[in-house]
Protein backbone atom coordinates (compact mmCIF):
# COMPACT_ATOMS: atom_id res chain seq x y z
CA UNK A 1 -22.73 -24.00 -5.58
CA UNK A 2 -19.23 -23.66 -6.47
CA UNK A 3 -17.18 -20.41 -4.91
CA UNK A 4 -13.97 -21.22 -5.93
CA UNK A 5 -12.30 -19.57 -8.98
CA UNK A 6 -12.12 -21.31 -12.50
CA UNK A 7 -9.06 -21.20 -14.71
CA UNK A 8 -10.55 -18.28 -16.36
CA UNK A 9 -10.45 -16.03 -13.28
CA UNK A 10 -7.33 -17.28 -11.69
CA UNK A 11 -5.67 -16.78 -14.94
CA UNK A 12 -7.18 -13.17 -14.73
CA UNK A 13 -6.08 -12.54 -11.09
CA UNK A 14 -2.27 -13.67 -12.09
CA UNK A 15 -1.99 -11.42 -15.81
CA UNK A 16 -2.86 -8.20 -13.92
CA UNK A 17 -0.22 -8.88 -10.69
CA UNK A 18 2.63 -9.82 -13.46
CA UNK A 19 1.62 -6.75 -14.98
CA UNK A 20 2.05 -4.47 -12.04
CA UNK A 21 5.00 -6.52 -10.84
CA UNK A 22 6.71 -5.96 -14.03
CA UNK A 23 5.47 -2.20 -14.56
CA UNK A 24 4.83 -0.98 -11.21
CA UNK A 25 7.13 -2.52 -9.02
CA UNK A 26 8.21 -0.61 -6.29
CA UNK A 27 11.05 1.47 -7.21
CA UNK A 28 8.46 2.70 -10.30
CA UNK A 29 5.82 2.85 -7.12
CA UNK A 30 8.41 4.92 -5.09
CA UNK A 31 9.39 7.32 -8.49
CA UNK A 32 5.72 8.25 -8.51
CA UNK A 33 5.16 9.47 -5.08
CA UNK A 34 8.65 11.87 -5.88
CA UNK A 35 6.95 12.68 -9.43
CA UNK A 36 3.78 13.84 -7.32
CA UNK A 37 1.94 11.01 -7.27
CA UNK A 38 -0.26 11.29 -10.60
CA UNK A 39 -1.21 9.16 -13.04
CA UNK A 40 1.19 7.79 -15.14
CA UNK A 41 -0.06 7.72 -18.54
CA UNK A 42 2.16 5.20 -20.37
CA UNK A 43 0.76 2.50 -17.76
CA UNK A 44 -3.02 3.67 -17.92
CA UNK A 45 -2.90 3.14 -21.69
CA UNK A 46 -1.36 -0.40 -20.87
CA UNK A 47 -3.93 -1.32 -18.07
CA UNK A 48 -6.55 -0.24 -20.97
CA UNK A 49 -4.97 -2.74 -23.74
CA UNK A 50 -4.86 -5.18 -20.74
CA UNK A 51 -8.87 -5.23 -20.65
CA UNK A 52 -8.93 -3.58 -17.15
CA UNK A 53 -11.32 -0.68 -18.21
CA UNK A 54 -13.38 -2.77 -20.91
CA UNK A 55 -13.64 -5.84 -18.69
CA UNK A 56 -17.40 -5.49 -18.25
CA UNK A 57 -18.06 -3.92 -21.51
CA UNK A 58 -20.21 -6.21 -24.00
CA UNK A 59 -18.01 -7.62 -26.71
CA UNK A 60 -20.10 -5.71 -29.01
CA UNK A 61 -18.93 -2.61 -28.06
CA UNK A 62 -15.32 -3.30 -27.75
CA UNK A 63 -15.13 -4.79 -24.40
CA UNK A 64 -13.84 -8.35 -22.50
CA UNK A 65 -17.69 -9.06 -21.62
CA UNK A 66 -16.91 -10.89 -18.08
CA UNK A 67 -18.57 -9.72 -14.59
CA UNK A 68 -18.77 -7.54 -11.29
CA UNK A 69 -16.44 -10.77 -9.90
CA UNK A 70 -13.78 -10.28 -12.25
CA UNK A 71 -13.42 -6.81 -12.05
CA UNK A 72 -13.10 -7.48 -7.87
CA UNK A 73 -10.18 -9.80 -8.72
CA UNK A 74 -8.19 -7.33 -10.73
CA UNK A 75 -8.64 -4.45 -8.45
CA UNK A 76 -8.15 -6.86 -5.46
CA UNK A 77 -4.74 -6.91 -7.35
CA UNK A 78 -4.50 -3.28 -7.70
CA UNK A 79 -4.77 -2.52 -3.99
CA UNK A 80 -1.87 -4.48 -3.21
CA UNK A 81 0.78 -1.96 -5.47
CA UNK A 82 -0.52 1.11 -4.30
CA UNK A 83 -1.40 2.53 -8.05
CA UNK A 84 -2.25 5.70 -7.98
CA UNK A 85 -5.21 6.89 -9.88
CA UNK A 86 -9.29 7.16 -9.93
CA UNK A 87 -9.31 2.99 -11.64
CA UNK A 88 -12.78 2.76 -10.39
CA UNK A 89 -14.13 6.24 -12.18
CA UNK A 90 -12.71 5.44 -15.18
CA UNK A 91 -14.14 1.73 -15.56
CA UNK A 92 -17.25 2.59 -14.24
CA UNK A 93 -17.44 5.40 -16.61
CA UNK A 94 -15.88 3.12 -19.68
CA UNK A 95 -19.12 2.73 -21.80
CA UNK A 96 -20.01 6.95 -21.99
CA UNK A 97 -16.65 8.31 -21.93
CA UNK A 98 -14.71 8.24 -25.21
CA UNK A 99 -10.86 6.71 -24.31
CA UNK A 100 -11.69 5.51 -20.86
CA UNK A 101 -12.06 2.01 -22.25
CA UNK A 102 -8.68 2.00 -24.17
CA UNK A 103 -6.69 3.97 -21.50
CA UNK A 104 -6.84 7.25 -23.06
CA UNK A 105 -8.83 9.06 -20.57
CA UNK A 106 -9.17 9.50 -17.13
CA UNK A 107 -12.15 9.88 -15.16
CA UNK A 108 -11.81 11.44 -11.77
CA UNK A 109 -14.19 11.15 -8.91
CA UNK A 110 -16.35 14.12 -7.82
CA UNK A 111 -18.53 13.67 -4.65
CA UNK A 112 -20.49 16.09 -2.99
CA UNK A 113 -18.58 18.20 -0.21
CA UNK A 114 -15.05 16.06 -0.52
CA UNK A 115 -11.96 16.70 -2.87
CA UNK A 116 -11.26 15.34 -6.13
CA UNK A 117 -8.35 13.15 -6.29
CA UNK A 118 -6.00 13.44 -9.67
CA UNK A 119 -8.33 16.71 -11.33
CA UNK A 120 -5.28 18.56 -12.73
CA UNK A 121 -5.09 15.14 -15.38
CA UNK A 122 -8.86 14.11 -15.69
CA UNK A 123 -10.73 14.03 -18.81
CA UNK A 124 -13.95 14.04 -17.70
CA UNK A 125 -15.40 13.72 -13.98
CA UNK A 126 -17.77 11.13 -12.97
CA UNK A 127 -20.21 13.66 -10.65
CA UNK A 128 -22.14 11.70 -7.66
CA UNK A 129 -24.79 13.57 -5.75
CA UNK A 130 -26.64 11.08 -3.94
CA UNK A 131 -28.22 8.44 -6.31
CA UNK A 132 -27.87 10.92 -9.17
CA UNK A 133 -24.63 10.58 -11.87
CA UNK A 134 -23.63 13.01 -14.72
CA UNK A 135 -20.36 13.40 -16.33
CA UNK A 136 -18.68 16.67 -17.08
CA UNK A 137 -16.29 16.85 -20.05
CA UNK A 138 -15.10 19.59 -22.16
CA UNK A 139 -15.86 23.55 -21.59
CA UNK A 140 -17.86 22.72 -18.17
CA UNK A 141 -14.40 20.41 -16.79
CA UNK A 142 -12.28 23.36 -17.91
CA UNK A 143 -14.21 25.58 -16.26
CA UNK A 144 -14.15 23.05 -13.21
CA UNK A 145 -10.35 23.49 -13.51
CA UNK A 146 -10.10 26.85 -13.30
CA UNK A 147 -12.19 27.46 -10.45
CA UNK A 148 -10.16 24.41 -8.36
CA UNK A 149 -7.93 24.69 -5.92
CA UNK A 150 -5.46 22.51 -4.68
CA UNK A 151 -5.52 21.04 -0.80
CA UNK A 152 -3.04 19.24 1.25
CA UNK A 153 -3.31 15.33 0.81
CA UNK A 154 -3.24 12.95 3.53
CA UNK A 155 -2.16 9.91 1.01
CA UNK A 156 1.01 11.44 -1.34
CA UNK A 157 0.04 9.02 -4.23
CA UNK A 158 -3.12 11.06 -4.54
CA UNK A 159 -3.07 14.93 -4.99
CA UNK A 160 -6.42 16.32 -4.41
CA UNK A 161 -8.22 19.50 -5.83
CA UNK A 162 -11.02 21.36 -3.80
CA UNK A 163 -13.78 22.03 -6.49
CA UNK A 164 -16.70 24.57 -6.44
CA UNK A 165 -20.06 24.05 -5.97
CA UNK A 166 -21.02 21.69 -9.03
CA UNK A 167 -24.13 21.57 -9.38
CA UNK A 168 -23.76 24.88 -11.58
CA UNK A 169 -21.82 22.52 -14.56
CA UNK A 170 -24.28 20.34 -16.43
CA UNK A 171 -23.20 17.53 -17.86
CA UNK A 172 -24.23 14.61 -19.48
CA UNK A 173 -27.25 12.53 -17.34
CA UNK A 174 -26.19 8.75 -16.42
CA UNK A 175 -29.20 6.38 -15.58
CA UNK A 176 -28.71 4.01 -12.44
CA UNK A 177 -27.00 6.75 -10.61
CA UNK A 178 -27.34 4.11 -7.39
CA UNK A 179 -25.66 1.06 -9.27
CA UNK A 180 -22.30 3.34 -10.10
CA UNK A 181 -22.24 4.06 -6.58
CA UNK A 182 -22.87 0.89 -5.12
CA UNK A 183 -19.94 -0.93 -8.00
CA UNK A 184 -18.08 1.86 -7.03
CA UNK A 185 -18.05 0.83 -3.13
CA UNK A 186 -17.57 -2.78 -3.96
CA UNK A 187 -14.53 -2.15 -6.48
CA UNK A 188 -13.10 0.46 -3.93
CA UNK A 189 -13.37 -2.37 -0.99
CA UNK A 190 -11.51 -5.06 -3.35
CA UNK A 191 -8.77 -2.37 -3.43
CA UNK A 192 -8.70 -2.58 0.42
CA UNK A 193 -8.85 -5.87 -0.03
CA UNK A 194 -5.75 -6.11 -1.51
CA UNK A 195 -3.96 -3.20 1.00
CA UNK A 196 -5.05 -5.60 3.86
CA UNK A 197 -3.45 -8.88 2.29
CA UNK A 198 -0.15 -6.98 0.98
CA UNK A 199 0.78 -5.36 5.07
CA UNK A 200 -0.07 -8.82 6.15
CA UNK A 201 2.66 -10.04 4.05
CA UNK A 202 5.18 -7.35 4.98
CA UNK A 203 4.45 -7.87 8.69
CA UNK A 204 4.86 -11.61 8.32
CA UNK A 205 8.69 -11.05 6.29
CA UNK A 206 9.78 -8.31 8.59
CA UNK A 207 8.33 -10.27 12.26
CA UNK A 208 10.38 -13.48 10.31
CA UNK A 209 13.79 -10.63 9.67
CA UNK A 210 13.86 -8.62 12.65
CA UNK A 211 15.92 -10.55 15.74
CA UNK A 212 15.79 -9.33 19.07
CA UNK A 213 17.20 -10.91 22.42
CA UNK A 214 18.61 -13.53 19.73
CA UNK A 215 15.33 -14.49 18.19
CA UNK A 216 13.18 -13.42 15.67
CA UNK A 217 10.40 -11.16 17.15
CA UNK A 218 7.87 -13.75 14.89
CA UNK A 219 9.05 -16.04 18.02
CA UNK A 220 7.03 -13.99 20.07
CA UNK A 221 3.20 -14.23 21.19
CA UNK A 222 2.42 -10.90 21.13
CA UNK A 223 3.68 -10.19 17.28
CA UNK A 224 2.06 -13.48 16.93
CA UNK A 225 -1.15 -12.16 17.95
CA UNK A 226 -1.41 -8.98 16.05
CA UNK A 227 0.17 -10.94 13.11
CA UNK A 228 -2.97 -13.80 13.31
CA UNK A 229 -5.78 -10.77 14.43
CA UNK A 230 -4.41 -9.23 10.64
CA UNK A 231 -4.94 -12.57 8.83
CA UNK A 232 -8.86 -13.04 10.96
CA UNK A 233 -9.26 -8.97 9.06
CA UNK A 234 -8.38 -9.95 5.34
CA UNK A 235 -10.05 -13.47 5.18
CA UNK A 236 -13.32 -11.98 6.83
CA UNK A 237 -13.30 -9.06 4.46
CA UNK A 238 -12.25 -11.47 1.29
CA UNK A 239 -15.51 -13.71 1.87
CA UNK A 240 -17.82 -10.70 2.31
CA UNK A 241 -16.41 -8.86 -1.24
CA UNK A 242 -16.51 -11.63 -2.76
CA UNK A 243 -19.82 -12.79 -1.65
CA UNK A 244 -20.97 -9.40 -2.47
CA UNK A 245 -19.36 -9.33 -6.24
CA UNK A 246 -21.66 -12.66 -7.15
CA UNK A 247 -24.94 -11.12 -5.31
CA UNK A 248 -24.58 -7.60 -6.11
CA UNK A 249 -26.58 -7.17 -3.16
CA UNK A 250 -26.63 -3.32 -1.94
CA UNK A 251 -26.68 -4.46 1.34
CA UNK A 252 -23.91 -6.85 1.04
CA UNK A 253 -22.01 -4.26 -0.56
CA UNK A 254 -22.29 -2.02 2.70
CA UNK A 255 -21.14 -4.74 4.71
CA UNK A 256 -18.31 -5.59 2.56
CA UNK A 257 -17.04 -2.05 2.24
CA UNK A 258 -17.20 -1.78 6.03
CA UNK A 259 -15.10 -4.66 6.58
CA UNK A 260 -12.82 -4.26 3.54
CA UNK A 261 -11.85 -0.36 5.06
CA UNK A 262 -11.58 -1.64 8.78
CA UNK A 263 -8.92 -4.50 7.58
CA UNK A 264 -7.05 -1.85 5.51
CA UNK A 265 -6.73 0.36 8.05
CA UNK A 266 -6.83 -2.48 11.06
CA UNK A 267 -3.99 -4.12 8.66
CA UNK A 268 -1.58 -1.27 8.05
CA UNK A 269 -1.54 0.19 11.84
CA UNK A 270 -0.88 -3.53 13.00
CA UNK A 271 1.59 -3.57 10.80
CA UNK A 272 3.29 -0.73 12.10
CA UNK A 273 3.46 -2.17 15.38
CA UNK A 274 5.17 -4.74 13.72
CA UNK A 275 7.89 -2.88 12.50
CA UNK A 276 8.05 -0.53 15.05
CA UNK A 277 9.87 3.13 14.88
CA UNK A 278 10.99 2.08 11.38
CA UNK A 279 7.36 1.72 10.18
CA UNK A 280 6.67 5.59 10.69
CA UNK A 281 9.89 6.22 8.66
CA UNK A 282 9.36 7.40 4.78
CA UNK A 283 11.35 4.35 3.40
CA UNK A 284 9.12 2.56 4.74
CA UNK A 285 6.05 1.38 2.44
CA UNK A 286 3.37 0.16 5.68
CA UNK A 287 2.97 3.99 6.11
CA UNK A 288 1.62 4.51 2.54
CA UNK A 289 -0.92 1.52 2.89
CA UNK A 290 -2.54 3.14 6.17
CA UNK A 291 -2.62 6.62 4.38
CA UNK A 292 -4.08 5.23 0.75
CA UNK A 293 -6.51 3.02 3.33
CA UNK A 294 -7.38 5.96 5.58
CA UNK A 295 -8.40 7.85 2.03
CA UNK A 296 -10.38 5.03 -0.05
CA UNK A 297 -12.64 4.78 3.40
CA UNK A 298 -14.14 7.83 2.66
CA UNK A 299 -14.80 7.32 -1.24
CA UNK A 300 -17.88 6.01 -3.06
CA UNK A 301 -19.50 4.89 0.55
CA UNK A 302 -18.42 6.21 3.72
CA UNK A 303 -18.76 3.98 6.77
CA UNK A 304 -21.61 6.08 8.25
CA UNK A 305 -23.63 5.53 4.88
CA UNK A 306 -22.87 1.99 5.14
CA UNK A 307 -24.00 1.67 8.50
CA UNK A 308 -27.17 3.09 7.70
CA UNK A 309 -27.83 0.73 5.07
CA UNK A 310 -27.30 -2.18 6.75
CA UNK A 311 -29.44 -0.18 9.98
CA UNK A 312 -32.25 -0.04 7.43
CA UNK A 313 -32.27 -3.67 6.24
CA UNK A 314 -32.33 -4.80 9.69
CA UNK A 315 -35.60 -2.64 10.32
């Protein structure tokens, strides 16, 4: 069997980093976090007319038609820029809610017990509770709203809304409650995915950059070492997501997500080292990888409900 990517998919992978590059580059990245970090509609709607929300949508109903593997290579992508906003949710949620496939709507995350990230701009809210899904649109999400409250956020690209208990808002029933989850987890660890890969990279420039005692500190074995342990995280984690994206195995999703978190985070704090006192600084971007890593851990499958998966298949 052949892993590697065809045209197709390498083609894919490239259109949505020129995209970003060109429309969310990092002083665009940087404007966000000062605008509050929310989603910015103008590049939703663009992301939608790229295919990014309609990617797995049948062709009949408006959408690109391709796979679970394609949709890991875009939001592989995504990870790396630091875009702000629930992409997952709303693809996911593409086929039942009316916009989400062109860009026009956003679907937040709800699960049970945690904050929801972006509320204040949803238009509907994808509801997890366990293996069950609904989504909550009109008078029950305004209602939603007005009983929210917002909390301090750890990552300042996402601005997160403590919600009320919702299992008092119905809302409309979704069938394979498990599968959204389990997609959700995968897509989620691609995003990590591409965290990982992108502090690799700025560890790599700044270790090449930075001299000290005449040489650059890449000269020496232990940046070398934390530099190589990074590279180990992001090609172990790339084979497991994208072993998992072909299989679609719930098991293989656990695993993935596991490792996809631990090189975000593993990544980003080695990364720091890296760059040392200047890495904690806000100009710095390595701190806004380890807090948008630290926060995607606990969506869609936390690391305790993936070890119990994989705990299960074992037995």
């Amino acid at each position: 069997m052949d892993f590697r990517l065809s045209e197709d998919q390498r083609a894919l992978r490239t259109g949505i980093r020129e995209l970003l590059a060109g429309r969310f580059a990092r002083d665009r990245m940087r404007a966000a976090l000062d605008g509050g970090g929310g989603v910015g509609r103008e590049l939703w709607r663009e992301l939608g007319a790229a295919g990014l929300f309609a990617l797995r949508l049948p062709g009949s109903a408006g959408g690109v038609g391709l796979g679970l593997p394609e949709s890991v290579l875009m939001f592989d992508e995504i990870g790396r820029s630091l875009l702000p906003g629930p992409l997952a949710a709303t693809q996911l949620a593409a086929g039942v809610v009316k916009g989400a496939a062109e860009g026009e709507a956003v679907v937040a995350l709800a699960e049970a017990g945690r904050p929801v990230g972006h509320l204040a701009q949803a238009d509907a809210l994808l509801v997890l509770d366990g293996d069950r899904a609904r989504v909550l649109t009109g008078g029950a999400l305004r209602q939603v709203l007005r009983e929210a409250r917002p909390v301090r956020s750890l990552d300042p690209g996402t601005p997160l809304w403590r919600v009320p208990d919702l299992a008092a808002h119905d809302g409309e029933p979704l069938p394979e409650g498990a599968r959204l989850r389990r997609e959700g987890a995968l897509l989620t660890a691609a995003e990590q995915l591409g965290s990982a890969a992108r502090s690799l990279e700025a560890a790599v420039q700044h270790a090449g950059e930075r001299e000290q005692f005449g040489a650059p500190i890449g000269a020496f074995q232990a940046v070398k070492h934390l530099c190589a342990g990074m590279l180990v995280r992001a090609e172990t984690a790339r084979t497991a997501v994208y072993a998992a994206a072909v299989t679609a195995d719930p098991v293989e999703i656990a695993g993935a997500k596991l490792l996809a978190d631990d090189a975000a985070v593993g990544n980003a704090r080695d990364c720091l080292q890296v760059h040392g006192g200047m890495g904690f600084t806000w100009e710095a971007d390595v701190h806004l990888h380890l807090k948008r890593a630290w926060l995607r851990a606990g969506q869609w499958l936390t690391a305790a409900d993936a070890e119990e998966a994989l705990a299960a298949d074992l037995a």
